[in-house]
Protein backbone atom coordinates (compact mmCIF):
# COMPACT_ATOMS: atom_id res chain seq x y z
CA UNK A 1 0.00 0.00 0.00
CA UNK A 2 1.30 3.53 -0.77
CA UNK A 3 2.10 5.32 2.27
CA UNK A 4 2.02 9.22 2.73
CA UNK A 5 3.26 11.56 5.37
CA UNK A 6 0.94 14.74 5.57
CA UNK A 7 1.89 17.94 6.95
CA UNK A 8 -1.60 18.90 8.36
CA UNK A 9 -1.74 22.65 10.40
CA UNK A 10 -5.69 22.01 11.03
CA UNK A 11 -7.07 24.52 8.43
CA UNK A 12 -9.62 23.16 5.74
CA UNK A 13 -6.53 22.87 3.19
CA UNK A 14 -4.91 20.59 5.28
CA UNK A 15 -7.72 18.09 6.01
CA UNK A 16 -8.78 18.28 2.20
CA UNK A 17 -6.15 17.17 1.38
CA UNK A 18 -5.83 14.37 3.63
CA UNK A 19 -9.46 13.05 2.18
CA UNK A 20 -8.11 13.42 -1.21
CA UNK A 21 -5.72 10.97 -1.14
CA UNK A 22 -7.90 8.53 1.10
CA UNK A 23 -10.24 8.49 -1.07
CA UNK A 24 -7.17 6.96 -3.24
CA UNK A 25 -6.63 4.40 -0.55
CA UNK A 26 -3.10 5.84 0.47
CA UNK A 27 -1.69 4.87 4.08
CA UNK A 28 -1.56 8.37 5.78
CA UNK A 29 0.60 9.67 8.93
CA UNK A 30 -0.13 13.30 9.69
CA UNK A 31 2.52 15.47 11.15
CA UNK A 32 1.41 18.51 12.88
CA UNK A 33 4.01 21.30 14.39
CA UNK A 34 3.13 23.21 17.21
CA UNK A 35 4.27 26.90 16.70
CA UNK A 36 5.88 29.08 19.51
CA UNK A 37 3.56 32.11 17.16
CA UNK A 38 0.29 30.24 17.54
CA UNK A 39 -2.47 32.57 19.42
CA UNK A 40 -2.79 29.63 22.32
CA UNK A 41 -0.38 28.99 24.66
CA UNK A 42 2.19 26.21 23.88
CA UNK A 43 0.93 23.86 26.94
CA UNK A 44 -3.01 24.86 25.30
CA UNK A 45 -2.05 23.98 21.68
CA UNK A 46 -1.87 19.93 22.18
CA UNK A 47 -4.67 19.34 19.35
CA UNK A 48 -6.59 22.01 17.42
CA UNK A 49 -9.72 21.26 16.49
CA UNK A 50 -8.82 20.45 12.85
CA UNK A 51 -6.42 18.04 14.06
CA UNK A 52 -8.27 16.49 15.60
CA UNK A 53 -11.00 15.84 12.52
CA UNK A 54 -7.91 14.60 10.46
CA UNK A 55 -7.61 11.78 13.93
CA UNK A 56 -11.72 11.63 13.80
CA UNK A 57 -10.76 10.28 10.03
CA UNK A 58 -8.48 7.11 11.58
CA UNK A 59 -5.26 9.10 10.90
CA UNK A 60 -2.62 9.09 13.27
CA UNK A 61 -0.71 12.50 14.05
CA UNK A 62 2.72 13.08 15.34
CA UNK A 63 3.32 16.64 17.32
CA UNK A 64 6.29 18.01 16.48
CA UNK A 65 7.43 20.88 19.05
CA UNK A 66 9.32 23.89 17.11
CA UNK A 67 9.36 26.67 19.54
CA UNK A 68 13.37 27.04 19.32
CA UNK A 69 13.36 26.70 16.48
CA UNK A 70 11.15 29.29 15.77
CA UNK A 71 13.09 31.91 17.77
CA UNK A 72 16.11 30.96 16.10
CA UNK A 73 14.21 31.83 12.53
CA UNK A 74 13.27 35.27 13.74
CA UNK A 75 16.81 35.96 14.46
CA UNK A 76 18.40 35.12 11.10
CA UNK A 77 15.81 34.32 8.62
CA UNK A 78 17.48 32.85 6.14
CA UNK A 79 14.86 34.38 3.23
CA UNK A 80 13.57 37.43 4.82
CA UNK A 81 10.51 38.09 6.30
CA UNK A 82 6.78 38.88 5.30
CA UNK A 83 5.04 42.12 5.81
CA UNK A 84 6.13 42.24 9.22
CA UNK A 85 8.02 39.87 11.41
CA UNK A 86 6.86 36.06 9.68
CA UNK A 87 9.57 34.46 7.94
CA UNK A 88 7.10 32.05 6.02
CA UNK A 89 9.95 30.45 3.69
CA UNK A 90 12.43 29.34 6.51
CA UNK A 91 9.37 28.23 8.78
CA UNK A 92 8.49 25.95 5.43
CA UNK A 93 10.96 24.77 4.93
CA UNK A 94 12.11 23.41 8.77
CA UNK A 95 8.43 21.60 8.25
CA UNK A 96 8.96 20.33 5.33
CA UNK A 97 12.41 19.06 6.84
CA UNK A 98 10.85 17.29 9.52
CA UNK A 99 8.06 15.79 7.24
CA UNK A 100 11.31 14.34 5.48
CA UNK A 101 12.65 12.34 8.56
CA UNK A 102 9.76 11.18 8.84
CA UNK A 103 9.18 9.44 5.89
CA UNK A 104 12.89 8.62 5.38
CA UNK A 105 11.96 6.47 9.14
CA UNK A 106 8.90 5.27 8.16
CA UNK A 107 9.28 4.27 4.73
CA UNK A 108 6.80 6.01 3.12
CA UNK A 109 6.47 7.18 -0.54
CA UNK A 110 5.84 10.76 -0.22
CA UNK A 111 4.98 13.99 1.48
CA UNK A 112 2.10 15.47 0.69
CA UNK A 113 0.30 19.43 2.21
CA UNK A 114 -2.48 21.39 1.72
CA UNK A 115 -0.63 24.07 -0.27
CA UNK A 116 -2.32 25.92 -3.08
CA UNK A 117 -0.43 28.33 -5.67
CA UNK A 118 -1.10 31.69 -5.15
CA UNK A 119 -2.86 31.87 -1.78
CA UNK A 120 -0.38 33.48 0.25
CA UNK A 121 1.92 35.87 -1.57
CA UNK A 122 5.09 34.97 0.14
CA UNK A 123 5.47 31.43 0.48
CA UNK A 124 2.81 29.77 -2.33
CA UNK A 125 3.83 31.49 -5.72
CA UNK A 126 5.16 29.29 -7.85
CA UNK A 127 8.78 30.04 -7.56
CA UNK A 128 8.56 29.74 -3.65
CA UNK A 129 6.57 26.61 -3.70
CA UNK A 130 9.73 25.59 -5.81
CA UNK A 131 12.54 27.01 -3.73
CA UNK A 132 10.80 25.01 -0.63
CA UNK A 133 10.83 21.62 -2.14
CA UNK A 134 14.22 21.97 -3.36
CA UNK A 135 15.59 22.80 0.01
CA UNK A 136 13.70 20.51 2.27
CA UNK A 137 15.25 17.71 -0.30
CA UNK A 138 11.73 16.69 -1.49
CA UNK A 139 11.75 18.09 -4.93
CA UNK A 140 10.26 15.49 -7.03
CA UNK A 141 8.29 14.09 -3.48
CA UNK A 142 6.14 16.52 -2.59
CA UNK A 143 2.53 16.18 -3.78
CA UNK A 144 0.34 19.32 -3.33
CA UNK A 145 -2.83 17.87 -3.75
CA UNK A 146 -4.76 20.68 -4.51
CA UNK A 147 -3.14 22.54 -7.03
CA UNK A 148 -1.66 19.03 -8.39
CA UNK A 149 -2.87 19.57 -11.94
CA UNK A 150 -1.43 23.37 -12.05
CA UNK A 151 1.84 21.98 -11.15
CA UNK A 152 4.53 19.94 -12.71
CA UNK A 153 4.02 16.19 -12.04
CA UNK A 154 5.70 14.65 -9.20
CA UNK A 155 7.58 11.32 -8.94
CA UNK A 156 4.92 9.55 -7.45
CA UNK A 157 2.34 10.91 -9.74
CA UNK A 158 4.51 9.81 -12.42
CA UNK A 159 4.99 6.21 -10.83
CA UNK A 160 1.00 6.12 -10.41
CA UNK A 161 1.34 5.69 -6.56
CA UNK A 162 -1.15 8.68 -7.06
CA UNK A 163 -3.84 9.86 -9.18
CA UNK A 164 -2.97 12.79 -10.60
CA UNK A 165 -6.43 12.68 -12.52
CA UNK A 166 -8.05 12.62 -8.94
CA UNK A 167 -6.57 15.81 -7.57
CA UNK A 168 -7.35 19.55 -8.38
CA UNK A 169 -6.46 22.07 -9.85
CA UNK A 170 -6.96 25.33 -7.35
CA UNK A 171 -5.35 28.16 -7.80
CA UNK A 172 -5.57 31.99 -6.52
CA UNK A 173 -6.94 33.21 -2.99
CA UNK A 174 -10.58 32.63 -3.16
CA UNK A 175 -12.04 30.16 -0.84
CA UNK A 176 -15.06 28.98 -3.15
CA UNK A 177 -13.26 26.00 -4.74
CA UNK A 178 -12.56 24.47 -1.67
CA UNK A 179 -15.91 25.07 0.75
CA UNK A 180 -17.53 23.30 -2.42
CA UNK A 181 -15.17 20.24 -1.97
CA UNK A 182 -15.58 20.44 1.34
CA UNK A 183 -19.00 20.36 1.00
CA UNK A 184 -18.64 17.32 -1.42
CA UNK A 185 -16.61 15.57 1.47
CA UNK A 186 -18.82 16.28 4.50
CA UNK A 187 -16.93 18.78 6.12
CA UNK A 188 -18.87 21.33 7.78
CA UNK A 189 -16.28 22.32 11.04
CA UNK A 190 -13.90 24.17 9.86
CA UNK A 191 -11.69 26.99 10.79
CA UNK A 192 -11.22 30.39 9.10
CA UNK A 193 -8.52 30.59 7.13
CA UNK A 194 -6.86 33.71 8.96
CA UNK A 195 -5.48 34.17 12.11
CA UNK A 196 -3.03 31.38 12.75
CA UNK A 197 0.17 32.78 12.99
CA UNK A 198 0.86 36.18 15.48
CA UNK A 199 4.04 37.12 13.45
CA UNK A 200 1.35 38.41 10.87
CA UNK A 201 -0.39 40.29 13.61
CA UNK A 202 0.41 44.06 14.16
CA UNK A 203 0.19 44.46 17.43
CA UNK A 204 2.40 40.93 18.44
CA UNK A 205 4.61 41.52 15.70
CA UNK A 206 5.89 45.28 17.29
CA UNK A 207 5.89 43.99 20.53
CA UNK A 208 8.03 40.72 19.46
CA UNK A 209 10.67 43.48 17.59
CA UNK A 210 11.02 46.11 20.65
CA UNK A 211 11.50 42.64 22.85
CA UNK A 212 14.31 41.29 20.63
CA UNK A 213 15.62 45.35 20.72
CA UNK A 214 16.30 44.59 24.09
CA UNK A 215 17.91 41.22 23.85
CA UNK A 216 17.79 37.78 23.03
CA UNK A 217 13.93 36.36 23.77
CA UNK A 218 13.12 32.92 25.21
CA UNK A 219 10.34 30.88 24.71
CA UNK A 220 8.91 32.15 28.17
CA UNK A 221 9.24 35.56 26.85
CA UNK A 222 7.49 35.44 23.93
CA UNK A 223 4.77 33.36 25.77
CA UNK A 224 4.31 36.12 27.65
CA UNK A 225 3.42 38.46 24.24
CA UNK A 226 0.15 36.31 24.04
CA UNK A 227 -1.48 37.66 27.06
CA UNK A 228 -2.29 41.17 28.36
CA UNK A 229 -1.04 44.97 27.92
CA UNK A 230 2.82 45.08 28.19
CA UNK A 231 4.52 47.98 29.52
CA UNK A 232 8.46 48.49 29.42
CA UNK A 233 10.05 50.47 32.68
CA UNK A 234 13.23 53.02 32.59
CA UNK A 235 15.28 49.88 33.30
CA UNK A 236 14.53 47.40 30.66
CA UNK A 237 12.13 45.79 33.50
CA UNK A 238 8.59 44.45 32.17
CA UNK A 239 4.89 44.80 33.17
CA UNK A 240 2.00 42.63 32.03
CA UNK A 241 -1.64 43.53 32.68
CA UNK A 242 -4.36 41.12 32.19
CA UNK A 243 -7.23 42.86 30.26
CA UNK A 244 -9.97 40.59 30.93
CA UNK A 245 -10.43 37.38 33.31
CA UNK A 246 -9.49 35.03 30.23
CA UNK A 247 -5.74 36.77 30.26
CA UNK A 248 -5.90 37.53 34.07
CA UNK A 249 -6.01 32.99 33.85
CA UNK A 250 -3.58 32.57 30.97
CA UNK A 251 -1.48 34.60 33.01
CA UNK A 252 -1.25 33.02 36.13
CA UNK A 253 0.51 30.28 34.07
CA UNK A 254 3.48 32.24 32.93
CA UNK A 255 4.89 33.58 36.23
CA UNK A 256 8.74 32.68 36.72
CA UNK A 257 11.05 32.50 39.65
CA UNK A 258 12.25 35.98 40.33
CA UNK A 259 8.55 37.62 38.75
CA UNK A 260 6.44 39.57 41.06
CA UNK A 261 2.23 39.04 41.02
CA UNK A 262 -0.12 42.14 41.74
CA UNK A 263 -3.96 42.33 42.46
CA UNK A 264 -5.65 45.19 43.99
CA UNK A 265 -6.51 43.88 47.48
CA UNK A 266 -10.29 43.78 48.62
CA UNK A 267 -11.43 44.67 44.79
CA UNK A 268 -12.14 43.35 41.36
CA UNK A 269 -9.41 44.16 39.05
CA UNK A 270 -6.43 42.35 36.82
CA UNK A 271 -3.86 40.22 37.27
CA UNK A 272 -0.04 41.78 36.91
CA UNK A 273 3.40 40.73 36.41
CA UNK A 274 6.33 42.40 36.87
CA UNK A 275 9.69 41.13 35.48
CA UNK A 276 12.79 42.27 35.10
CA UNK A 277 16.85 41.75 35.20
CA UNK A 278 16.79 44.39 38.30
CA UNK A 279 14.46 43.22 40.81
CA UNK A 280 15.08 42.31 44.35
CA UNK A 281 16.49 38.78 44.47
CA UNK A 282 14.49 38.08 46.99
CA UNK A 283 11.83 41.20 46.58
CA UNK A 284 9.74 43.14 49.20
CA UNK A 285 10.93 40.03 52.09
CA UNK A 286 11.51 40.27 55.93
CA UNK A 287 14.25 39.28 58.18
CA UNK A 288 13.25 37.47 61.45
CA UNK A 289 10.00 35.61 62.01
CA UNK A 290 7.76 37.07 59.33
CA UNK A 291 9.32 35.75 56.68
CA UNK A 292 8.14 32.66 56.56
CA UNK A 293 4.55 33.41 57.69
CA UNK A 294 4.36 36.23 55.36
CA UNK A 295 1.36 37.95 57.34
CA UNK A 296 0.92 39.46 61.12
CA UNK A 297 -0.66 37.76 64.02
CA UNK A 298 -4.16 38.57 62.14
CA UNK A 299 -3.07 37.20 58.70
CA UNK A 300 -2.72 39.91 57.09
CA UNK A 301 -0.74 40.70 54.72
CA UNK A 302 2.73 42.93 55.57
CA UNK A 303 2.19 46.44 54.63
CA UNK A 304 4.43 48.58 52.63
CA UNK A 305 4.55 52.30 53.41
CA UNK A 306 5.15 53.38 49.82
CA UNK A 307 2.88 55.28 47.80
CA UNK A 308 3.05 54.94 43.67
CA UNK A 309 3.94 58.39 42.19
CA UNK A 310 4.76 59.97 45.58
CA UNK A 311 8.03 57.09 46.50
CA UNK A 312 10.22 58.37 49.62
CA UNK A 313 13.95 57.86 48.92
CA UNK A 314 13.72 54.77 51.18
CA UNK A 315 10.44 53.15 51.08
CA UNK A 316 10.44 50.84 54.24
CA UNK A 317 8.51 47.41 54.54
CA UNK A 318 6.86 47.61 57.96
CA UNK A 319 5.70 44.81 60.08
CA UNK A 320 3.50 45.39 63.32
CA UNK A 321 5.60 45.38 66.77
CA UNK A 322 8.89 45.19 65.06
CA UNK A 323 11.51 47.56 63.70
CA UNK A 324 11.23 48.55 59.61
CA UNK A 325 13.71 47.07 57.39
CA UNK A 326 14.84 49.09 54.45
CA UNK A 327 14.53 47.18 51.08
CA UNK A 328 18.20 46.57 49.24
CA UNK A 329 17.39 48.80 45.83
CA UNK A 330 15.43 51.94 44.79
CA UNK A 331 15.60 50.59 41.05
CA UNK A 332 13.42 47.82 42.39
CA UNK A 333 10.94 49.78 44.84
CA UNK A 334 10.07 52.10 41.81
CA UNK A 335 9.43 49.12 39.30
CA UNK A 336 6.97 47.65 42.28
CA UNK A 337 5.65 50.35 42.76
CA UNK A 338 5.00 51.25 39.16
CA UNK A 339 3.75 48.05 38.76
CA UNK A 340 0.92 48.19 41.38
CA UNK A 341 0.03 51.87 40.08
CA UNK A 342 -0.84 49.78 36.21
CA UNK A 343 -2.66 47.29 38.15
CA UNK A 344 -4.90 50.15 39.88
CA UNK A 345 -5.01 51.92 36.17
CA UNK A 346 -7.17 49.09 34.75
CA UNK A 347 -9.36 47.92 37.59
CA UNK A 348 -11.70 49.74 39.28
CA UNK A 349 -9.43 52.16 41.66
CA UNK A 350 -10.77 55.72 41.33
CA UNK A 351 -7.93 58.43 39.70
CA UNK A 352 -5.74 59.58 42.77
CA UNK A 353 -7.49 57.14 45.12
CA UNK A 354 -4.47 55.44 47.43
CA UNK A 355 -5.81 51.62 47.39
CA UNK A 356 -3.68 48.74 48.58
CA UNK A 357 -2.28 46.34 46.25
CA UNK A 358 -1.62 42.63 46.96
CA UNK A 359 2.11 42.18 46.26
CA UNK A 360 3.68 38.25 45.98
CA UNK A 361 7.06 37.76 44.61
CA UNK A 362 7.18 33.75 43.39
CA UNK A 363 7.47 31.96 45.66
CA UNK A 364 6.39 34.01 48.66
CA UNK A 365 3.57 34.89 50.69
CA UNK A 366 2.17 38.25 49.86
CA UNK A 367 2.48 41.74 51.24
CA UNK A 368 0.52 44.49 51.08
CA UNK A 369 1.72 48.25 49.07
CA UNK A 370 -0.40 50.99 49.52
CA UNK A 371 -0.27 52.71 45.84
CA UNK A 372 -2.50 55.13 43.74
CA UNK A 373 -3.32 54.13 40.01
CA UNK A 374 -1.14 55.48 37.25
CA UNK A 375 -2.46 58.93 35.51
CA UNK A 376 -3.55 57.98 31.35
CA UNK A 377 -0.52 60.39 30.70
CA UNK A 378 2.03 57.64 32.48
CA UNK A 379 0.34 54.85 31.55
CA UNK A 380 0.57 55.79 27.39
CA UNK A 381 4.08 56.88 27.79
CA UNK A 382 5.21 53.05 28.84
CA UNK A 383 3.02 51.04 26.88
CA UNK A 384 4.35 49.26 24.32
CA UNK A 385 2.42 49.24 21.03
CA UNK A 386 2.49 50.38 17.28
CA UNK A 387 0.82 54.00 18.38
CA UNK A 388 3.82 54.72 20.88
CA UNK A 389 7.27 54.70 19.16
CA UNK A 390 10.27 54.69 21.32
């Protein structure tokens, strides 16, 4: 039996595709990469619902992780980008790679994807469609079934391990061609065709740039893009706000060893992190007894006598019946303190109202700052985003 491998992404192409050659009675295995520059978080992107159609069908899927590798294609993109920060060629060709090592372990006869000349303008004209084959090493062994019959005929058409007759001939970007064959197949769950990849996105795409401006990303960095309003600080240091209770959750799963968590205490409002190269290594803690507990006899949490906007040259961490202790850097007590200012900006705090703030380095128990919420003025000036330049 003639064997396949099928690089599926989940879109309507893909799984097309896939029924084209079953109906053919080809063997397939589907390989399916998970992006770092998918909307979803990495540990949320297990199975798209497209994927898991092509499964529903009785194929089997390998996940294929490529988040370094996808920061290492930003870097130095071998072929240049898109319109703004997607290098569409390189990432093609790294699938296409994989799809290759695949069938060289398997044995199979060819790769096949949902690829149609002309839809995308940077990586399916002819010449790129082309250029991809040729450097992935499948030149003559990768069938596109859908725009088979505008294309040159491929060893295993040739061979007659597949029907060229029984594939199509699509070409262009309209979508009408295939909703009637999907139509024709039974397919009525599909996803739009836009919106897969945040490197095409304006907003992700300045943020990703004016992070790399400031050094080399990691995966947990760019994680971090997905969710919230980012805000840089004086000293390179970073603030996310969650702008609705679906980020304020995402977030909660991105906090690192060294980050620092804010919520307005006593009142509905986001979710912050702060993080940064120059934060306390062991931020807003106690000596003596309190440390561990993290709260007074009551169980509260410790207060800080610091006020965002109006910061004393030494804002002190106070702690009831015991002597102040002076916190180790100013750098740091004006990032905190900036940082529970946002989260007062986008909750419910009224304009100059001083509210406490919840403040909980990782991996400690909370304390509580005593902070007013930034002015608009302060707030647009560190935002990061397409409308404010730096």
């Amino acid at each position: 039996m003639t064997k396949a491998i099928g690089c599926i992404s989940g879109g309507l192409d893909s799984q097309l595709a896939v029924c084209l050659l079953q109906r053919q009675g080809i063997a397939i295995l589907a390989l399916h990469v998970q992006h770092l520059w998918h909307p979803k978080l990495l540990a949320e992107d297990e199975r798209n619902a497209g994927v898991r159609a092509v499964e529903a069908r009785g194929v089997p899927v390998r996940l294929v992780n490529a988040a370094q590798a996808d920061l290492e294609m930003i870097q130095h993109p071998q072929h240049g980008f898109g319109k703004r920060m997607n290098p569409c060629i390189d990432c093609r060709i790294w699938t296409l790679r994989q799809a290759k090592r695949l069938l060289e372990e398997e044995g199979a006869d060819f790769v096949f994807t949902g690829e149609v000349v002309g839809q995308r303008p940077m990586s399916q004209h002819r010449g790129a469609l082309a250029l991809v084959a040729r450097e992935a090493g499948l030149e003559d062994f990768l069938v596109r079934p859908l725009s088979a019959k505008c294309l040159p005929p491929t060893r295993p058409e040739r061979e007659g391990k597949v029907n060229r007759d029984a594939l199509m001939d699509f070409a262009g970007r309209s979508r009408k061609p295939q909703m009637a064959l999907a139509a024709e197949f039974g397919l009525t769950d599909y996803p739009t065709p836009a919106g897969g990849c945040l490197l095409t996105d304006p907003g992700f795409a300045w943020r990703l740039r004016e992070l790399m401006d400031h050094g080399t990303p990691t995966i947990a960095d760019v994680e971090l893009l997905k969710v919230g309003r980012h805000f840089r600080l004086a000293d390179g240091s970073r603030v996310v706000v969650g702008r609705r209770h679906e980020d304020n959750l995402r977030l909660e799963k991105l906090f690192l060893p060294g980050d620092v968590r804010f919520e307005a205490d006593r009142m509905t409002g986001p979710l912050a992190l702060l993080r940064g190269k120059n934060l306390f290594h062991d931020p807003l803690s106690l000596d003596g007894p309190s440390r561990a507990s993290g709260s007074n006899e009551r169980g509260e949490g410790v207060r800080v006598n610091a006020v965002h906007q109006q910061i004393p040259p030494h804002p002190t961490l106070s702690h009831e019946g015991e002597r102040d202790y002076e916190t180790t850097s100013k750098a740091s007590e004006e990032n905190v303190a900036l940082a529970a200012g946002l989260t007062l900006r986008y909750g419910k705090a009224k304009p100059g109202e001083v509210h406490p703030v919840r403040v909980a380095p990782v991996g400690q128990a909370p304390r509580i700052l005593d902070a007013r919420p930034a002015d608009d003025e302060l707030a647009r000036r560190l935002i990061i985003s397409p409308e404010n330049p730096r």
